[in-house]
PDB file of N, CA and C in Angstrom:
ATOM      1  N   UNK A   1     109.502 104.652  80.504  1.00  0.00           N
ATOM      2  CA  UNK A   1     109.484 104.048  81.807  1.00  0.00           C
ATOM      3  C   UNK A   1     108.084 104.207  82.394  1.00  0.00           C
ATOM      4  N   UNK A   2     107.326 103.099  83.308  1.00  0.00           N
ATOM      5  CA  UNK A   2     106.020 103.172  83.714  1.00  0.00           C
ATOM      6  C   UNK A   2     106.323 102.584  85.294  1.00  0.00           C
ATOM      7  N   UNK A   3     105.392 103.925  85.962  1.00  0.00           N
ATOM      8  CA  UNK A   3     105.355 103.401  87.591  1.00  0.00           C
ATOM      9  C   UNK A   3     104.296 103.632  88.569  1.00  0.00           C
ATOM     10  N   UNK A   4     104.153 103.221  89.082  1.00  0.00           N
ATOM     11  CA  UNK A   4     102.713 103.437  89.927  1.00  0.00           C
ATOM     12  C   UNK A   4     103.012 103.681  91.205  1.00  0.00           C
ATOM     13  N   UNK A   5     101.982 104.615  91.113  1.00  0.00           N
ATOM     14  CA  UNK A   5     102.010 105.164  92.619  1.00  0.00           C
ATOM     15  C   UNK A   5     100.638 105.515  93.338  1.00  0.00           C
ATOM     16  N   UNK A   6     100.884 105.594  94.686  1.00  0.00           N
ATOM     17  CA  UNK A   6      99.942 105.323  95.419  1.00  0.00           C
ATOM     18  C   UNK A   6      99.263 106.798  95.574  1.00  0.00           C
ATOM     19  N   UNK A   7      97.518 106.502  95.409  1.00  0.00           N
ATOM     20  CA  UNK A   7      97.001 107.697  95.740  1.00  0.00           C
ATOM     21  C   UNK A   7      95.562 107.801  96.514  1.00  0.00           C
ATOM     22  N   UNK A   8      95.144 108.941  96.758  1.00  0.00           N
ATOM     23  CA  UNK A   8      93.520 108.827  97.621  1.00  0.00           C
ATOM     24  C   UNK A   8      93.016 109.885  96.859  1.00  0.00           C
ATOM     25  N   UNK A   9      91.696 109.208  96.899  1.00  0.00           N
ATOM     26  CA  UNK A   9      90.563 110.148  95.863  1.00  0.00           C
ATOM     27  C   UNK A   9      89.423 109.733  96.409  1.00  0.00           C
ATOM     28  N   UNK A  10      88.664 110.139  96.660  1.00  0.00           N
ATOM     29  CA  UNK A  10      87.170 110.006  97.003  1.00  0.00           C
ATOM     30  C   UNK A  10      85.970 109.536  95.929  1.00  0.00           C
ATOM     31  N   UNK A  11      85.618 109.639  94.686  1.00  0.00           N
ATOM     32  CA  UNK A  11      85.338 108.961  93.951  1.00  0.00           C
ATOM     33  C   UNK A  11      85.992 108.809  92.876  1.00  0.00           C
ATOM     34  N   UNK A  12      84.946 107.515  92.021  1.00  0.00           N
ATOM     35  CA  UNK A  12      85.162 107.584  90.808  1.00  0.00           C
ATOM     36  C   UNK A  12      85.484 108.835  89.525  1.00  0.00           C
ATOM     37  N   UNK A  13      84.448 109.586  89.894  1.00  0.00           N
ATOM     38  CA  UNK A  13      84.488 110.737  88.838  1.00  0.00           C
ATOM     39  C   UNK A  13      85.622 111.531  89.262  1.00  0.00           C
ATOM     40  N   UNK A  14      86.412 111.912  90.563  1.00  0.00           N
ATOM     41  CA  UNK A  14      87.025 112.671  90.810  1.00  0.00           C
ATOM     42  C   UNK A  14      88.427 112.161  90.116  1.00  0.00           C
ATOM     43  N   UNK A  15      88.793 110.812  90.181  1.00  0.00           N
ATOM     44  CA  UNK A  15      89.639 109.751  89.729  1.00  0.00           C
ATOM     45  C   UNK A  15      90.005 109.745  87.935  1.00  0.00           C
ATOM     46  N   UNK A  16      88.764 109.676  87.315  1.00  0.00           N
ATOM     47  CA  UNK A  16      88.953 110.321  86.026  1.00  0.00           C
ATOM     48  C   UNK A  16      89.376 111.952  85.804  1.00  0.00           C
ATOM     49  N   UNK A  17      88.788 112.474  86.298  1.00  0.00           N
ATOM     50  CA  UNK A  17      89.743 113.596  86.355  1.00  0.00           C
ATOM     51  C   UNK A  17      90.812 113.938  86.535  1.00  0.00           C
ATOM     52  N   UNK A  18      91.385 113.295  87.596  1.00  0.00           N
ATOM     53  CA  UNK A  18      93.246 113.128  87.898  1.00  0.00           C
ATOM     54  C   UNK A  18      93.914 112.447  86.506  1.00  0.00           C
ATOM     55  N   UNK A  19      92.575 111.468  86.046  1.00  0.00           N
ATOM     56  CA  UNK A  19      93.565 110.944  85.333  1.00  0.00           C
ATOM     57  C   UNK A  19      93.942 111.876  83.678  1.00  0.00           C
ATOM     58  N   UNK A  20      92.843 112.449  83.667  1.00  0.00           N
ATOM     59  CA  UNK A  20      92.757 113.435  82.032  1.00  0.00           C
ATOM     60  C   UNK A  20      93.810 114.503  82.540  1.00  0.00           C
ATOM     61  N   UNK A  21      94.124 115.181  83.752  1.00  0.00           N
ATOM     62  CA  UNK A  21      94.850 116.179  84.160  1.00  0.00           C
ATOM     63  C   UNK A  21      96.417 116.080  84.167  1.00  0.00           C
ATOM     64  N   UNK A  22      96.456 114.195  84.264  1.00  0.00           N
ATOM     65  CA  UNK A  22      97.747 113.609  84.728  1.00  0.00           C
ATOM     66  C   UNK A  22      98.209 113.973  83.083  1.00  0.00           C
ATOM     67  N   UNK A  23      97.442 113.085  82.254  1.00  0.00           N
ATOM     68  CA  UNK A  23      97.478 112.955  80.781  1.00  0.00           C
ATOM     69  C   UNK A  23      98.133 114.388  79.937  1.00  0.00           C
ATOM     70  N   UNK A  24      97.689 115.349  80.534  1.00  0.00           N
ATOM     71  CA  UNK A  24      98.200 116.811  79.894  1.00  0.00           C
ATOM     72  C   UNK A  24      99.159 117.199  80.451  1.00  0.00           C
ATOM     73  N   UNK A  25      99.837 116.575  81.716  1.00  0.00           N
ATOM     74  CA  UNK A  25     100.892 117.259  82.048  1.00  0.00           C
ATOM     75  C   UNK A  25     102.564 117.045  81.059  1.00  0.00           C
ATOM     76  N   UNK A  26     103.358 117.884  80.495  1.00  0.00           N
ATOM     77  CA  UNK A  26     104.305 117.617  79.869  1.00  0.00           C
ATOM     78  C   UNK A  26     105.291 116.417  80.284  1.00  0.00           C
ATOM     79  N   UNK A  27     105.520 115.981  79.691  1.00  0.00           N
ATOM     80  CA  UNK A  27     106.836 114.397  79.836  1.00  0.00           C
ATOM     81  C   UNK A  27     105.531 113.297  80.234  1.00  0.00           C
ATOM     82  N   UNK A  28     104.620 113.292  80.529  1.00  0.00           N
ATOM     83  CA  UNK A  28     103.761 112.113  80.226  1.00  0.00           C
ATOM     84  C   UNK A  28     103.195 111.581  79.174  1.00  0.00           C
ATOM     85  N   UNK A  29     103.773 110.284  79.091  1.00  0.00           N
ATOM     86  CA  UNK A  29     103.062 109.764  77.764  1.00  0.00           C
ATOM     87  C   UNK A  29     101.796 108.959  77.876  1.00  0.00           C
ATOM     88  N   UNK A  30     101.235 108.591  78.922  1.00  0.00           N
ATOM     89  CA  UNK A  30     100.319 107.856  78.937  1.00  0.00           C
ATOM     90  C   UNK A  30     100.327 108.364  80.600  1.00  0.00           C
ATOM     91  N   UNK A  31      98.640 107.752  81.489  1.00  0.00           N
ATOM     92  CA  UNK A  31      98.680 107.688  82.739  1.00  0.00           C
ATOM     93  C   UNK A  31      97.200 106.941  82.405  1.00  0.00           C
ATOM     94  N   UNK A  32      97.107 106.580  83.531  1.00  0.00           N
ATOM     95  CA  UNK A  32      95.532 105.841  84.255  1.00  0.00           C
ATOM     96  C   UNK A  32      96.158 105.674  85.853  1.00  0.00           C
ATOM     97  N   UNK A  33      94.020 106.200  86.260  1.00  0.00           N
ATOM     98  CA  UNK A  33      93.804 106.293  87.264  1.00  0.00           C
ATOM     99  C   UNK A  33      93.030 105.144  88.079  1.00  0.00           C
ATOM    100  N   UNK A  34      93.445 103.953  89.120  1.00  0.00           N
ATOM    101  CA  UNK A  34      92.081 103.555  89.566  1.00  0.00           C
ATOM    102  C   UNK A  34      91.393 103.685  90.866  1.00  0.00           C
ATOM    103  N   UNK A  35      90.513 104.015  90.719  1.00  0.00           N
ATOM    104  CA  UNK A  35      89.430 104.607  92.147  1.00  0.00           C
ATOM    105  C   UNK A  35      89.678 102.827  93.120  1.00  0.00           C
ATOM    106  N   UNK A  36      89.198 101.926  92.563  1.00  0.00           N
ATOM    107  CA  UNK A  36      89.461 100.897  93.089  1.00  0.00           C
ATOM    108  C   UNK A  36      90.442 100.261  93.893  1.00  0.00           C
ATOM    109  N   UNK A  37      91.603 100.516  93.217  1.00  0.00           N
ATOM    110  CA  UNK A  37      92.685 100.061  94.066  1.00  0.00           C
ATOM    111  C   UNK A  37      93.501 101.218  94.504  1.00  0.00           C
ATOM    112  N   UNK A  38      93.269 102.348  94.325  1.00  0.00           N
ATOM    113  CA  UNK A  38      93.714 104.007  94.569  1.00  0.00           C
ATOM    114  C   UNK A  38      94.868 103.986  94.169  1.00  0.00           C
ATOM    115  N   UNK A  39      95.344 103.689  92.621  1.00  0.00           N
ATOM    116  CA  UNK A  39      96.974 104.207  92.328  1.00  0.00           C
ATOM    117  C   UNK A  39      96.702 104.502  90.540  1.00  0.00           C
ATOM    118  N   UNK A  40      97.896 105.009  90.509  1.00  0.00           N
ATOM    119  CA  UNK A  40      98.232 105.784  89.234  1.00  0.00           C
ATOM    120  C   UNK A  40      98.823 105.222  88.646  1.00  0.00           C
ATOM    121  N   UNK A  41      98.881 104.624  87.618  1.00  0.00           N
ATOM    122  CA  UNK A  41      99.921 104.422  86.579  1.00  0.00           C
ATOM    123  C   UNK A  41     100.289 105.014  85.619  1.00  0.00           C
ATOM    124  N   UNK A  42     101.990 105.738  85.507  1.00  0.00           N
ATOM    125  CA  UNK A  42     102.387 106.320  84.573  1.00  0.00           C
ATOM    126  C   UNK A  42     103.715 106.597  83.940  1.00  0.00           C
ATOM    127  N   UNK A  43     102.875 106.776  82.441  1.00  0.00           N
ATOM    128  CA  UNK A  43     104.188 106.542  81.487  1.00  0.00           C
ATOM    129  C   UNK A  43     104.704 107.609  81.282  1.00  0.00           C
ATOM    130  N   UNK A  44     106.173 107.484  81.731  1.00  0.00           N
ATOM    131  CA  UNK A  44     106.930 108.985  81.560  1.00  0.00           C
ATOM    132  C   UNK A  44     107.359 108.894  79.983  1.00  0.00           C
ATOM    133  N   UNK A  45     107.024 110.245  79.179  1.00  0.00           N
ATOM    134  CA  UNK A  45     108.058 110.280  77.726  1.00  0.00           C
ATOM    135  C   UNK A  45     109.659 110.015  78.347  1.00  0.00           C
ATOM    136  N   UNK A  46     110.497 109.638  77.083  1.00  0.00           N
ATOM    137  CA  UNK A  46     111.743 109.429  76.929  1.00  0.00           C
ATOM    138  C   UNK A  46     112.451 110.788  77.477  1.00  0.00           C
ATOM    139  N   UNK A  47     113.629 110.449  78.286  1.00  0.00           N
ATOM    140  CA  UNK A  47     114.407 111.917  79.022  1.00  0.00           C
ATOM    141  C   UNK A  47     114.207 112.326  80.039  1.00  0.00           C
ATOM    142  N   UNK A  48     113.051 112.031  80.388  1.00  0.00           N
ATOM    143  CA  UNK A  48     112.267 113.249  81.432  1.00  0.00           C
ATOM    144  C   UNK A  48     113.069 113.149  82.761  1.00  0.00           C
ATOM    145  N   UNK A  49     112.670 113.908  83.736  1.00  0.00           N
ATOM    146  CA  UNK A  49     113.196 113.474  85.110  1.00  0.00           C
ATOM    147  C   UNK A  49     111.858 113.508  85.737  1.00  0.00           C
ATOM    148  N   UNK A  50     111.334 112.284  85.812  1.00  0.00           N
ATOM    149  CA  UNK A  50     110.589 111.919  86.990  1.00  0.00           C
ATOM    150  C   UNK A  50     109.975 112.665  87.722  1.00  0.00           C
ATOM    151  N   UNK A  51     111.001 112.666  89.292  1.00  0.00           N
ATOM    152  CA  UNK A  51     109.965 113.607  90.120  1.00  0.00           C
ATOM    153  C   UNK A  51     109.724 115.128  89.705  1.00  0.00           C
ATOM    154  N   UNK A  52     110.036 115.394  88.808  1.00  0.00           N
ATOM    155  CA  UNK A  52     109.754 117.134  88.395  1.00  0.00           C
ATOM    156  C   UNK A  52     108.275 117.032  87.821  1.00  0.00           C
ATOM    157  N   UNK A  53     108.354 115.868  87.146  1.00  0.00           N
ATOM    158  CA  UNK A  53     107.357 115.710  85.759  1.00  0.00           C
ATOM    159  C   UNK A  53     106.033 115.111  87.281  1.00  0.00           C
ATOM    160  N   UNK A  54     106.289 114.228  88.128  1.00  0.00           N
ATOM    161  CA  UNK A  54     105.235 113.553  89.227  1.00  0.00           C
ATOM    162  C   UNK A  54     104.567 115.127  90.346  1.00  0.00           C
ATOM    163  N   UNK A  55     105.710 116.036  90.334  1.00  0.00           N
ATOM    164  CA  UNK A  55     105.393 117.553  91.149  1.00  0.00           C
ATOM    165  C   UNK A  55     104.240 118.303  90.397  1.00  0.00           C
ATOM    166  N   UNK A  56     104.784 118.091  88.816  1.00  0.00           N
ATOM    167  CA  UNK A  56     103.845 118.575  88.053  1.00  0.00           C
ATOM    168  C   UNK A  56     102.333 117.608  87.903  1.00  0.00           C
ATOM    169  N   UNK A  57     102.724 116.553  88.025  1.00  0.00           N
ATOM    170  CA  UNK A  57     101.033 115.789  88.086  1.00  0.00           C
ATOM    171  C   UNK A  57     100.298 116.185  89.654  1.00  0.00           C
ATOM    172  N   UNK A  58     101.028 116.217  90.238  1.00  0.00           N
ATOM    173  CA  UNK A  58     100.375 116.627  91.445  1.00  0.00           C
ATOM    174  C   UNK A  58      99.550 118.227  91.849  1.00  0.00           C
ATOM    175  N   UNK A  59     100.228 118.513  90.919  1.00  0.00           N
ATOM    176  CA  UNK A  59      99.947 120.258  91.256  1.00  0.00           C
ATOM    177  C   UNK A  59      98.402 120.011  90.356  1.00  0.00           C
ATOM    178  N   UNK A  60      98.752 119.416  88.607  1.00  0.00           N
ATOM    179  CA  UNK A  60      97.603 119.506  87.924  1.00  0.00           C
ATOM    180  C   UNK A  60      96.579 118.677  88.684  1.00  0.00           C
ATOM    181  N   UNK A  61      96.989 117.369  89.669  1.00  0.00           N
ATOM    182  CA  UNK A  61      95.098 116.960  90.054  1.00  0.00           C
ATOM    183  C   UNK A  61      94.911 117.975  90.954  1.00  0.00           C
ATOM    184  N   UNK A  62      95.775 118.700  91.708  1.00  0.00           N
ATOM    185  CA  UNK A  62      95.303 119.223  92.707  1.00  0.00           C
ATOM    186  C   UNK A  62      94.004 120.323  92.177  1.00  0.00           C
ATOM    187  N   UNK A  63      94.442 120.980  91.090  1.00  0.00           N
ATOM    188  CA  UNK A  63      93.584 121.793  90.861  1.00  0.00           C
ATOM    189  C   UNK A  63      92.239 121.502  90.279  1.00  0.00           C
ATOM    190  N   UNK A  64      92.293 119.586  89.754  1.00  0.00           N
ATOM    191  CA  UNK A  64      90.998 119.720  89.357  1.00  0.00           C
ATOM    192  C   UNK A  64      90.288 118.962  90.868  1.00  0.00           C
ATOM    193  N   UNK A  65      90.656 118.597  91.641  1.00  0.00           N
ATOM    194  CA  UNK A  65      90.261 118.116  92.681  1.00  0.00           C
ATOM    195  C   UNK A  65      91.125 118.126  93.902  1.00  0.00           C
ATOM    196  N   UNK A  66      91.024 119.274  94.570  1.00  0.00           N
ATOM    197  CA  UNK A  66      91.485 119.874  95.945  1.00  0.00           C
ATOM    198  C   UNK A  66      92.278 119.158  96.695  1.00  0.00           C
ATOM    199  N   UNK A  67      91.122 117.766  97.119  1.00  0.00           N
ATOM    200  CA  UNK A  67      91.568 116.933  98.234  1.00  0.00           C
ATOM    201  C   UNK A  67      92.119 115.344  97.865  1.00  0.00           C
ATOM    202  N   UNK A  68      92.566 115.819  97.060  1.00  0.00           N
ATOM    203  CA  UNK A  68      93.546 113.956  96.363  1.00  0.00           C
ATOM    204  C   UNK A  68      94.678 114.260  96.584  1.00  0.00           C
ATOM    205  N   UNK A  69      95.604 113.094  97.099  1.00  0.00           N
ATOM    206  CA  UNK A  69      96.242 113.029  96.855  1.00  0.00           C
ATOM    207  C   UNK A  69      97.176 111.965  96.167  1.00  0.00           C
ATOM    208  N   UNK A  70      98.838 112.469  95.473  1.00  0.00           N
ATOM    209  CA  UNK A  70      99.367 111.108  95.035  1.00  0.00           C
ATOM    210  C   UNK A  70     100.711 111.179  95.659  1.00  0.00           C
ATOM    211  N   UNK A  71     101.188 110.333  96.469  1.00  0.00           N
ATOM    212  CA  UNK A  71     101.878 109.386  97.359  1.00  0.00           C
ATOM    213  C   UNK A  71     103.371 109.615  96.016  1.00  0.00           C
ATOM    214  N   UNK A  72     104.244 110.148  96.503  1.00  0.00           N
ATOM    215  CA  UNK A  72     105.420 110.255  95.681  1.00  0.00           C
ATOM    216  C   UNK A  72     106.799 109.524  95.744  1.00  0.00           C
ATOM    217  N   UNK A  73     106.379 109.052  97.028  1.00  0.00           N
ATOM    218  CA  UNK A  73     107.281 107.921  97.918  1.00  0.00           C
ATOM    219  C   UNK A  73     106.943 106.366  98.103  1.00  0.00           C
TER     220      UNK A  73
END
């Protein structure tokens, strides 16, 4: 399943980072980030539950970049 969601990031480079961070979090199979239109797209692996696996992307950008956020609603 693939869904996008809305987010804020301040640049480009900070944006690739969410997105390599999103990428390592478990039950994701794919993600991309764009600075441009500020949203996420991502592919959950088969099973997963969603918002556990989206809590966990959030926690991982947080740590590589403080002040982003991603819109879970």
């Amino acid at each position: 399943m693939k869904k996008t969601y809305k987010i804020e990031v301040d640049c480009a480079s900070c944006a690739l980072k969410m997105e390599e961070a999103a990428r390592k979090v478990e039950g994701v199979a794919d993600a991309a980030v764009s600075f441009m239109t500020q949203k996420m797209k991502v592919e959950f692996a088969e099973g997963v539950q969603e918002k556990a696996v989206m809590e966990a992307v959030r926690k991982a950008c947080r740590k590589v970049e403080s002040d982003c956020e991603v819109y879970l609603d």
